[in-house]
C-alpha atoms as a PDB file:
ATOM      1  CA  UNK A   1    -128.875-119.650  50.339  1.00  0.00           C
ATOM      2  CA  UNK A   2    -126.863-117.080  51.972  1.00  0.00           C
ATOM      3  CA  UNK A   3    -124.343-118.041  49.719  1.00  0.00           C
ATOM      4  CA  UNK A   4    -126.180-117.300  47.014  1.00  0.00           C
ATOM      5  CA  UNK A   5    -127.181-113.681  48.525  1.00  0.00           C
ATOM      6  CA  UNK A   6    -123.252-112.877  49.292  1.00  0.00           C
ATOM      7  CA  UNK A   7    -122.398-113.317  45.496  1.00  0.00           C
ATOM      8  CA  UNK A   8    -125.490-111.069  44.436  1.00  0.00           C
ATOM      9  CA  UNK A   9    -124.080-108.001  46.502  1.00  0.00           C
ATOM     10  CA  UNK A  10    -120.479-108.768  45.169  1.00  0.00           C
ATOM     11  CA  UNK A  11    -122.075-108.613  41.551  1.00  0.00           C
ATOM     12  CA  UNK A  12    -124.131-106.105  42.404  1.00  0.00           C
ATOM     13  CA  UNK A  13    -120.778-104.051  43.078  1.00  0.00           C
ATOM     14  CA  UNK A  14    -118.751-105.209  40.767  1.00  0.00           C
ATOM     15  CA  UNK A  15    -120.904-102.934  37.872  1.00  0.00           C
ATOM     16  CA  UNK A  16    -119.219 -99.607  39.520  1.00  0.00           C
ATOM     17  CA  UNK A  17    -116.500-101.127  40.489  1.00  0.00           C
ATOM     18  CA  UNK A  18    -115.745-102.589  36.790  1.00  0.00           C
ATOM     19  CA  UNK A  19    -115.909 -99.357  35.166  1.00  0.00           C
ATOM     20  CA  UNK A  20    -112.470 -98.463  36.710  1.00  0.00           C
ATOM     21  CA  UNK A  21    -111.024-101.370  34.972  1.00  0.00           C
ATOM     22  CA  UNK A  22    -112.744-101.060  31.236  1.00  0.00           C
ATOM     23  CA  UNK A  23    -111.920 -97.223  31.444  1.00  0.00           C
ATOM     24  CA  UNK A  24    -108.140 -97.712  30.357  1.00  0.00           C
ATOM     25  CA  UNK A  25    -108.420-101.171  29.035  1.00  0.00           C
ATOM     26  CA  UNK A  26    -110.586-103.242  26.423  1.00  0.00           C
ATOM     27  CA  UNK A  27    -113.213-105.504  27.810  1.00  0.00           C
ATOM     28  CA  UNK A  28    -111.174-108.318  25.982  1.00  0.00           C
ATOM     29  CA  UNK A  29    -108.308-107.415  27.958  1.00  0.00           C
ATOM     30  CA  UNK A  30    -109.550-106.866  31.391  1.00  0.00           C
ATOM     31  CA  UNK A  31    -111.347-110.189  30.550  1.00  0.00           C
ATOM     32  CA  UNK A  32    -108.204-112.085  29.351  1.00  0.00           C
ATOM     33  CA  UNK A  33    -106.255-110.608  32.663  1.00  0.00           C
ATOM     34  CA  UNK A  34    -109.103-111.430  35.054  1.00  0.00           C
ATOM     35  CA  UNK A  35    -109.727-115.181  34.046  1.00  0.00           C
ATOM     36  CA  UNK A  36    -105.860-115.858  33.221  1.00  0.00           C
ATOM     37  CA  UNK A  37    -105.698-115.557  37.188  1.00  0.00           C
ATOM     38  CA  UNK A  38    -108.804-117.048  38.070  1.00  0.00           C
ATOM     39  CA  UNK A  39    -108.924-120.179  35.853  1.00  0.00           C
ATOM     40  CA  UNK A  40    -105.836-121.602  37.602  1.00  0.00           C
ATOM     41  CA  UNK A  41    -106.721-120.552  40.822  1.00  0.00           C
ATOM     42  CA  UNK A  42    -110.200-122.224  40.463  1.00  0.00           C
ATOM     43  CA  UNK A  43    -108.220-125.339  39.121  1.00  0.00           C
ATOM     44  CA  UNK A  44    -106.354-125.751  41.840  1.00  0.00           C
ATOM     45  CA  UNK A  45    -108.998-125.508  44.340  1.00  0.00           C
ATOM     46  CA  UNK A  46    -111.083-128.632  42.568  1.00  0.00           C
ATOM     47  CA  UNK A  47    -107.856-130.783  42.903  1.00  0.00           C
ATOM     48  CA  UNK A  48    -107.134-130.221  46.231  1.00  0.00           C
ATOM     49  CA  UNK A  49    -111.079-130.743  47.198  1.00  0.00           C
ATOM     50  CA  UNK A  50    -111.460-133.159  44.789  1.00  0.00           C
ATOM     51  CA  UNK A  51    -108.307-135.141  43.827  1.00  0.00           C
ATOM     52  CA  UNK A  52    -109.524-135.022  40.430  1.00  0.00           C
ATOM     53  CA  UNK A  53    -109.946-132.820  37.027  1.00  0.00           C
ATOM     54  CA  UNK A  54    -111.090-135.372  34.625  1.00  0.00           C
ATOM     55  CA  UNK A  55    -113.356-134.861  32.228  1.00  0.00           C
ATOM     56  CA  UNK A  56    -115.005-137.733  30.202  1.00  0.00           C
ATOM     57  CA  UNK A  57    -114.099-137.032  26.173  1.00  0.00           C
ATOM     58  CA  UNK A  58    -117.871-137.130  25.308  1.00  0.00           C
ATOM     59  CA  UNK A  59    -118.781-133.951  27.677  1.00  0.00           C
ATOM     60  CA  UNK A  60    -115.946-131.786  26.345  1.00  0.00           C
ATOM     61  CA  UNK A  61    -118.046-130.795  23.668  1.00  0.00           C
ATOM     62  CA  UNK A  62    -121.072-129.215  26.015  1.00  0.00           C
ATOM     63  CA  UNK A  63    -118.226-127.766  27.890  1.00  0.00           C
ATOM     64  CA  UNK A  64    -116.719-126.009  25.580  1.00  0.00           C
ATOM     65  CA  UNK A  65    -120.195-124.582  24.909  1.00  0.00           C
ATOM     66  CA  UNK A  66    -119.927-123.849  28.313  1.00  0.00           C
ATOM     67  CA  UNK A  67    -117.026-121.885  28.164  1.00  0.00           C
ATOM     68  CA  UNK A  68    -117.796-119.967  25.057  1.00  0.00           C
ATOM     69  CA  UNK A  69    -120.825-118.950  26.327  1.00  0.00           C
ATOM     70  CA  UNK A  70    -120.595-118.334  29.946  1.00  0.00           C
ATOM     71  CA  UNK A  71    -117.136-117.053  29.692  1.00  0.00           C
ATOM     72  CA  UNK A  72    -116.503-115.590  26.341  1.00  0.00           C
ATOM     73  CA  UNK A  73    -119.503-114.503  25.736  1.00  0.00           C
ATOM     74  CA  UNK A  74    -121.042-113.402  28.757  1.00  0.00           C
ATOM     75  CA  UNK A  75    -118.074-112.032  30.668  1.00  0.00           C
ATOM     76  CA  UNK A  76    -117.114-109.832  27.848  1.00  0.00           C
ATOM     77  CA  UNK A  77    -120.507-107.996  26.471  1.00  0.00           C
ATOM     78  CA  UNK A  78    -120.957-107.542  30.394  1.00  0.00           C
ATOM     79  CA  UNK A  79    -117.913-105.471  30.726  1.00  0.00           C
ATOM     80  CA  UNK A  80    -118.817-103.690  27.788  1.00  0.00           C
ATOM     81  CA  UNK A  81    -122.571-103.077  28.875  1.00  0.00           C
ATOM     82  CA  UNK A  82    -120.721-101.366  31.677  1.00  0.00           C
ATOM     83  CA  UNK A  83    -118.760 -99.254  29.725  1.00  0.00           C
ATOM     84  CA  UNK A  84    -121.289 -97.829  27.635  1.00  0.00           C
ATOM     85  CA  UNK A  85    -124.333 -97.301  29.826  1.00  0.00           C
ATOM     86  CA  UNK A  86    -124.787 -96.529  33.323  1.00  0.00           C
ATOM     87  CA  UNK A  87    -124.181 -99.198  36.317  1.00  0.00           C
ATOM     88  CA  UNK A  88    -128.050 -98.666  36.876  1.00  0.00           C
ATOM     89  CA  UNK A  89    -128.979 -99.893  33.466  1.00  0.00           C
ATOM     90  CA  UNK A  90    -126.370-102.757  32.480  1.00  0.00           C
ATOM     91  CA  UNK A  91    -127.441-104.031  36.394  1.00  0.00           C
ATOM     92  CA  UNK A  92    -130.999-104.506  35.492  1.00  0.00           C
ATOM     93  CA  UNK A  93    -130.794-105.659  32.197  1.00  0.00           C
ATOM     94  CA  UNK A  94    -128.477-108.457  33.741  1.00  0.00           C
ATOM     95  CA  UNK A  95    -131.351-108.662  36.328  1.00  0.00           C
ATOM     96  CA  UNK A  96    -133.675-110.264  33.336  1.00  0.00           C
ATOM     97  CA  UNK A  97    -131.681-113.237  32.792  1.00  0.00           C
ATOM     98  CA  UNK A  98    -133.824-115.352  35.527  1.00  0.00           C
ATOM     99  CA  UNK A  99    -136.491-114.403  32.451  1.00  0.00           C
ATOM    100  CA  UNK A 100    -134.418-116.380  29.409  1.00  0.00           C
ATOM    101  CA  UNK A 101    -133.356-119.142  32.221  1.00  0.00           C
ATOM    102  CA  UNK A 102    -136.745-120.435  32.914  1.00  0.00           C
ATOM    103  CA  UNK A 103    -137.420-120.289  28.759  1.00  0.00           C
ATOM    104  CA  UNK A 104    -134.547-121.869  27.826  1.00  0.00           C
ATOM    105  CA  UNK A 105    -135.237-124.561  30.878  1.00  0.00           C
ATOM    106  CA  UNK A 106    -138.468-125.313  29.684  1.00  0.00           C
ATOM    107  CA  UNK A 107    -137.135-125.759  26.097  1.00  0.00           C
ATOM    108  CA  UNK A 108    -134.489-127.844  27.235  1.00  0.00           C
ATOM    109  CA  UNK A 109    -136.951-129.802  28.931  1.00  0.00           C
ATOM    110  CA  UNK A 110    -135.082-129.435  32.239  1.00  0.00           C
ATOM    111  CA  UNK A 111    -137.234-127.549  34.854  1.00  0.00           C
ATOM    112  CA  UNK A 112    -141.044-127.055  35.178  1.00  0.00           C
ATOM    113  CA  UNK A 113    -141.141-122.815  34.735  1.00  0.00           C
ATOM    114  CA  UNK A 114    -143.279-122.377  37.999  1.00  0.00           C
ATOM    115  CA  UNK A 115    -145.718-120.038  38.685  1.00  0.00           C
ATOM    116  CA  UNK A 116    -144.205-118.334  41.635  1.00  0.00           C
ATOM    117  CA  UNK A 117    -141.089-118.142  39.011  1.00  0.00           C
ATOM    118  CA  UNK A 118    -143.183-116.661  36.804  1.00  0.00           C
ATOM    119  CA  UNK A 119    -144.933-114.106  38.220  1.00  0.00           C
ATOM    120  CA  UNK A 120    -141.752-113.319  39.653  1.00  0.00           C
ATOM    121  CA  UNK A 121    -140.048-112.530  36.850  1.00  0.00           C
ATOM    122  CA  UNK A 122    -142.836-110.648  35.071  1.00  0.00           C
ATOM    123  CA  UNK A 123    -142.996-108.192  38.013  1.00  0.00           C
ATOM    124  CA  UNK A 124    -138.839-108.096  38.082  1.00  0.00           C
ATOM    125  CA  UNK A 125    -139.125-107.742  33.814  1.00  0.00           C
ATOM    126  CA  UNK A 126    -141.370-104.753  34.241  1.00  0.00           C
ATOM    127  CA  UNK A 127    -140.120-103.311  37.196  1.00  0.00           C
ATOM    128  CA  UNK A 128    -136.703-103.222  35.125  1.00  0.00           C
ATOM    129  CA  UNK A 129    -138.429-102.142  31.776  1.00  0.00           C
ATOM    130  CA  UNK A 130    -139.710 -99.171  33.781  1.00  0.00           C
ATOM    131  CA  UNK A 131    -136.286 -98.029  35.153  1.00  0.00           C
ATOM    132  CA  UNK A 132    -134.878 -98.436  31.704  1.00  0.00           C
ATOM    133  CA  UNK A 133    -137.294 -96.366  29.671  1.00  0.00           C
ATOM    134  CA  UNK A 134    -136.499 -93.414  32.624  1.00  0.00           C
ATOM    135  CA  UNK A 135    -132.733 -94.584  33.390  1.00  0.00           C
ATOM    136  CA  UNK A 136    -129.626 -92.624  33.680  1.00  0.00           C
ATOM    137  CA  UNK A 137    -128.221 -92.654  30.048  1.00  0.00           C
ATOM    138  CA  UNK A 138    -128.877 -89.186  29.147  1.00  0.00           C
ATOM    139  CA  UNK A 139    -125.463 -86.321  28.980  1.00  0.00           C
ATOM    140  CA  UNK A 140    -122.366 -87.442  27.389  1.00  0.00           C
ATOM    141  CA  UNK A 141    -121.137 -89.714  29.593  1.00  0.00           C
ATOM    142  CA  UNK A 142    -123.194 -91.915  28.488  1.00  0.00           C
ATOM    143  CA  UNK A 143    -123.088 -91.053  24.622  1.00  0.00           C
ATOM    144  CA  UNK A 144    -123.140 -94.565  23.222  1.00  0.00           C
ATOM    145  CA  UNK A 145    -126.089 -96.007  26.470  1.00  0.00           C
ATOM    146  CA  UNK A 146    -127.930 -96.880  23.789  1.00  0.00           C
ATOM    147  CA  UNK A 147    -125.470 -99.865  22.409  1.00  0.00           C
ATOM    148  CA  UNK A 148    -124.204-100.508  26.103  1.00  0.00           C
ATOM    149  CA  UNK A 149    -128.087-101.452  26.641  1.00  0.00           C
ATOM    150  CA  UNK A 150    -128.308-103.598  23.733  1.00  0.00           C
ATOM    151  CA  UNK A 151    -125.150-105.405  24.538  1.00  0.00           C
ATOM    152  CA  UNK A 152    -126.806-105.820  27.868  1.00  0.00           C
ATOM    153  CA  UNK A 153    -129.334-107.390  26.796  1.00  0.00           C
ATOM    154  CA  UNK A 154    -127.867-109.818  24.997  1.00  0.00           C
ATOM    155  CA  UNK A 155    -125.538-110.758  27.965  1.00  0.00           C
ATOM    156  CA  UNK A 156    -128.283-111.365  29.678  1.00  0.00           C
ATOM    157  CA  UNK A 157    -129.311-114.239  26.954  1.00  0.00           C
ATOM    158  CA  UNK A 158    -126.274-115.367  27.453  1.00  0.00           C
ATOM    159  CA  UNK A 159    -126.096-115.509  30.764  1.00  0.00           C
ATOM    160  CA  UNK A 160    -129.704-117.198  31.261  1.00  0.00           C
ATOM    161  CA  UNK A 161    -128.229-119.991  28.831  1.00  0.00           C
ATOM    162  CA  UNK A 162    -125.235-120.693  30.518  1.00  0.00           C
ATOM    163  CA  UNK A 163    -126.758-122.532  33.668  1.00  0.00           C
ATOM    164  CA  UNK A 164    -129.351-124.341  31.301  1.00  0.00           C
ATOM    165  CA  UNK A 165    -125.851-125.828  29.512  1.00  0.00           C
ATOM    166  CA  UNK A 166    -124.011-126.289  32.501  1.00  0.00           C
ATOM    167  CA  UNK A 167    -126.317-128.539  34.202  1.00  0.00           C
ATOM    168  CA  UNK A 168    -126.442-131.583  33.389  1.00  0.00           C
ATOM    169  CA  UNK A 169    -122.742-131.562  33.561  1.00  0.00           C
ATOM    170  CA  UNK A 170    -122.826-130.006  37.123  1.00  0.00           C
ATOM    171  CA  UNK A 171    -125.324-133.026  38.015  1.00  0.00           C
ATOM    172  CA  UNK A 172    -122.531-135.313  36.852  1.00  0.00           C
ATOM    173  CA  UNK A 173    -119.259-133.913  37.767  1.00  0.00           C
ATOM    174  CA  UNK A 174    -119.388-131.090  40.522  1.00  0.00           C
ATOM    175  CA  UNK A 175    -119.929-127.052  40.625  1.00  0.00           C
ATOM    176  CA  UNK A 176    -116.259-126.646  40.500  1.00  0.00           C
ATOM    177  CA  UNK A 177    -114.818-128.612  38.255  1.00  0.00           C
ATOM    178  CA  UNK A 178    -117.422-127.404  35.809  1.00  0.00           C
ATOM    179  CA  UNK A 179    -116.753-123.677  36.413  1.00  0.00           C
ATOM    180  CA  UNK A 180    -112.531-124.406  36.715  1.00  0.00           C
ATOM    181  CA  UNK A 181    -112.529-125.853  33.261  1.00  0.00           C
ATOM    182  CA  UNK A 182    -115.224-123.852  31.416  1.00  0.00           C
ATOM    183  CA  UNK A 183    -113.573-120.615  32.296  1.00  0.00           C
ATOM    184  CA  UNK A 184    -110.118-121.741  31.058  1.00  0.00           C
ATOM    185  CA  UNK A 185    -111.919-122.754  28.114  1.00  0.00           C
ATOM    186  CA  UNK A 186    -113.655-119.677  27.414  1.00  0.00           C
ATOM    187  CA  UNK A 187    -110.395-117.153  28.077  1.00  0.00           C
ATOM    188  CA  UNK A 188    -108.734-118.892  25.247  1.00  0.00           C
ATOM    189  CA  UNK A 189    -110.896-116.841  22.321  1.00  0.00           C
ATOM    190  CA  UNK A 190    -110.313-113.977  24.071  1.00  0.00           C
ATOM    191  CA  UNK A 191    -106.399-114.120  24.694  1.00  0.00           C
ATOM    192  CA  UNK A 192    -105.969-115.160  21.225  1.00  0.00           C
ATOM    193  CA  UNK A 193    -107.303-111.881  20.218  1.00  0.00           C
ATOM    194  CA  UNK A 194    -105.020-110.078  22.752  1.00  0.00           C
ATOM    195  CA  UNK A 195    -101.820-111.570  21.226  1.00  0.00           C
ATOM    196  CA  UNK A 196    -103.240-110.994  17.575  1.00  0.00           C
ATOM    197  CA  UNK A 197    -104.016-107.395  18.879  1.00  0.00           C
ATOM    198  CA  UNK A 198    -100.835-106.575  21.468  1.00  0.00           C
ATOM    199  CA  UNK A 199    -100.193-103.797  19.605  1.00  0.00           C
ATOM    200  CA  UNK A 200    -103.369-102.005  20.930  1.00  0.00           C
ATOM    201  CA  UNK A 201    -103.206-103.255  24.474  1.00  0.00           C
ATOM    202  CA  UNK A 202    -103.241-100.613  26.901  1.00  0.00           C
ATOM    203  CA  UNK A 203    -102.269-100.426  30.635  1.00  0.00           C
ATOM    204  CA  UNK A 204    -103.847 -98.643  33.759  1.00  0.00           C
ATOM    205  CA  UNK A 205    -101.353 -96.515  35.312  1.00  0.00           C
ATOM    206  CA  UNK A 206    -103.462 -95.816  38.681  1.00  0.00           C
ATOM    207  CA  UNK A 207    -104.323 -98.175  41.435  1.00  0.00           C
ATOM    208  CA  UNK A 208    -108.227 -98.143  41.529  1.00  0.00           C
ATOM    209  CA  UNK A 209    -108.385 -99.388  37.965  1.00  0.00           C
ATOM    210  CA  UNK A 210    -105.598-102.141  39.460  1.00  0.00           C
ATOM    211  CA  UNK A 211    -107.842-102.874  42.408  1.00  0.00           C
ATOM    212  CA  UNK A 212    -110.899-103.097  40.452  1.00  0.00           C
ATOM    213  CA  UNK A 213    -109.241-106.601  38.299  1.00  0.00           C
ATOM    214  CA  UNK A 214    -108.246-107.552  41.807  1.00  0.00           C
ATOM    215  CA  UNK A 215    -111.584-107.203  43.351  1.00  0.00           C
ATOM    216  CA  UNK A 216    -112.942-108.910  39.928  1.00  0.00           C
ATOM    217  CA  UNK A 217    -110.889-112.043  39.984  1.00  0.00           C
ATOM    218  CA  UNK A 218    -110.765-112.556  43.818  1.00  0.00           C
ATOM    219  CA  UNK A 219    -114.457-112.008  44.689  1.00  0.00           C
ATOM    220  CA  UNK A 220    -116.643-111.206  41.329  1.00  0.00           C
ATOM    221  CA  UNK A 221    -115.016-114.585  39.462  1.00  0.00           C
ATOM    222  CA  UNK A 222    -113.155-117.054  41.840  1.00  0.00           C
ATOM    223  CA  UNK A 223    -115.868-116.969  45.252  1.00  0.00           C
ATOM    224  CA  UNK A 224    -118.801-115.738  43.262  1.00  0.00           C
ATOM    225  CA  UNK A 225    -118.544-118.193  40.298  1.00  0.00           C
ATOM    226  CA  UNK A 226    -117.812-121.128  42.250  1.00  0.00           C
ATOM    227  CA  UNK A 227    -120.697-120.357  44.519  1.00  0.00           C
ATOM    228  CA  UNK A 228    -122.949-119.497  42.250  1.00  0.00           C
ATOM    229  CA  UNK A 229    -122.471-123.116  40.748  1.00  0.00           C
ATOM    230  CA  UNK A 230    -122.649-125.027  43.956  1.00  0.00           C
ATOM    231  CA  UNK A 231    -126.390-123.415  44.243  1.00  0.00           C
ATOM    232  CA  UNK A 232    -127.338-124.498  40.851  1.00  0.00           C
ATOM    233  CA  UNK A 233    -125.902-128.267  42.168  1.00  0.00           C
ATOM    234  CA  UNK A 234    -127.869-127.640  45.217  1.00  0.00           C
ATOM    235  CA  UNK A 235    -131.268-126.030  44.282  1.00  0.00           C
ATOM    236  CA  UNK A 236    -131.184-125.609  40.116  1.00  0.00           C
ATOM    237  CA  UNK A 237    -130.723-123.220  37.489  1.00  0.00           C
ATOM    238  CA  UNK A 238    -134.583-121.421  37.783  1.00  0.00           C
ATOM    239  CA  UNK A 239    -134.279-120.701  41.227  1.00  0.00           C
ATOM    240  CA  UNK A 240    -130.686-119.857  41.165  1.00  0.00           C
ATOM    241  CA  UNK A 241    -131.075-117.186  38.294  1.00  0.00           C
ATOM    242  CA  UNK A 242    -133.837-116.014  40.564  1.00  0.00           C
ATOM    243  CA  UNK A 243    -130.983-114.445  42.440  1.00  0.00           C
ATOM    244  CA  UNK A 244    -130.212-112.181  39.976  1.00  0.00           C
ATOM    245  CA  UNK A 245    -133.048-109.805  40.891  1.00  0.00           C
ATOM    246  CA  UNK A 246    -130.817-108.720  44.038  1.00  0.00           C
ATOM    247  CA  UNK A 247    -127.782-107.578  41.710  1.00  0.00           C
END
């Protein structure tokens, strides 16, 4: 479990550390950049453990789901949560996606929605509402925290679904080859929309917003989403997301 803690405080600072990298380029981009890297990397790492990347043809449907979602989706309204509104707020509305986890499990009929888990969350939900309703998004740096919280919000959906997909696909394949070949499948979306858009792309010209991708793909995407995956393997997607709280 001290896994699991380790990729909560790299989360946890990759929300200030992000905003270097979103402030001279598009989510998409930083995105596209950050899991170009990564997916390969991640790749890699499952063959040499595993000696293996197959897939069988009837999963690659919840897979790409997978992708989309946990990827695509996720990874992008995140980045732009963090633009918008304050590291505070986008942080704790991520911090509710434990909430739509043990839902979603339930619904899914995958996990019995505790009620440890559930008092848990309700105390995490309101301690989070509270913060929001006071948080920093006043001034005009944070003009637009009002859309940055509803993107938020909706990553954190996202987010909640993505273990509840992954699953039963990480029950029959491993973490890692789940995570390798979801994220290359989510990053193609978003590079399509780079090359459709190159035009528009723009390019940090200073180191910290160079060393915030690098901190994102080496520790925020390559150790914390493999990680994060072996502890849904090892303990499930409920108590995983439970996790979250520390970001």
């Amino acid at each position: 479990e001290w896994l699991l803690v380790s990729v909560a405080l790299v989360w946890g600072a990759n929300y200030t550390i992000g905003k270097y990298g979103v402030a001279y380029m598009s989510s998409i981009q930083f995105n596209s950049l950050r899991f170009l890297v990564a997916s390969p990397v991640l790749l890699l790492i499952t063959f040499l453990m595993e000696r293996s990347l197959r897939i069988e043809r009837k999963d690659w449907l919840r897979l790409v789901a997978v992708g989309i979602v946990g990827t695509a989706m996720y990874q992008t309204m995140f980045m732009l949560s963090v633009k918008y509104t304050s590291a505070t707020n986008a942080s704790l509305l991520i911090a509710m996606s434990p909430i739509f986890t043990g839902i979603l499990a339930v619904l899914h009929k995958q996990e019995r929605f505790s009620m440890k888990v559930q008092i848990g969350s309700i105390i995490a939900f309101i301690g989070a509402a509270f913060v929001l309703l006071t948080g920093h998004t006043g001034g005009a740096t944070y003009e637009y925290a009002w859309l940055g919280n509803v993107i938020g919000l909706v990553a954190a959906i996202a987010w909640g679904w993505y273990p509840i997909l992954a699953q039963p696909l990480i029950t029959k394949y491993s973490a890692m080859r789940v995570t390798s070949w979801s994220t290359l499948i989510g990053i193609v979306p978003l590079v399509i929309y780079c090359l459709f858009n190159v035009n528009t792309l723009t390019w940090p010209v200073d180191m910290p917003s160079w060393g915030s991708l690098a901190y994102s793909i080496i520790f925020a995407t390559i150790f914390g989403l493999a990680m994060w995956y072996v502890g849904i393997s090892k303990i499930g997607s409920t108590k995983v997301m439970v996790y979250m709280y520390l970001v």
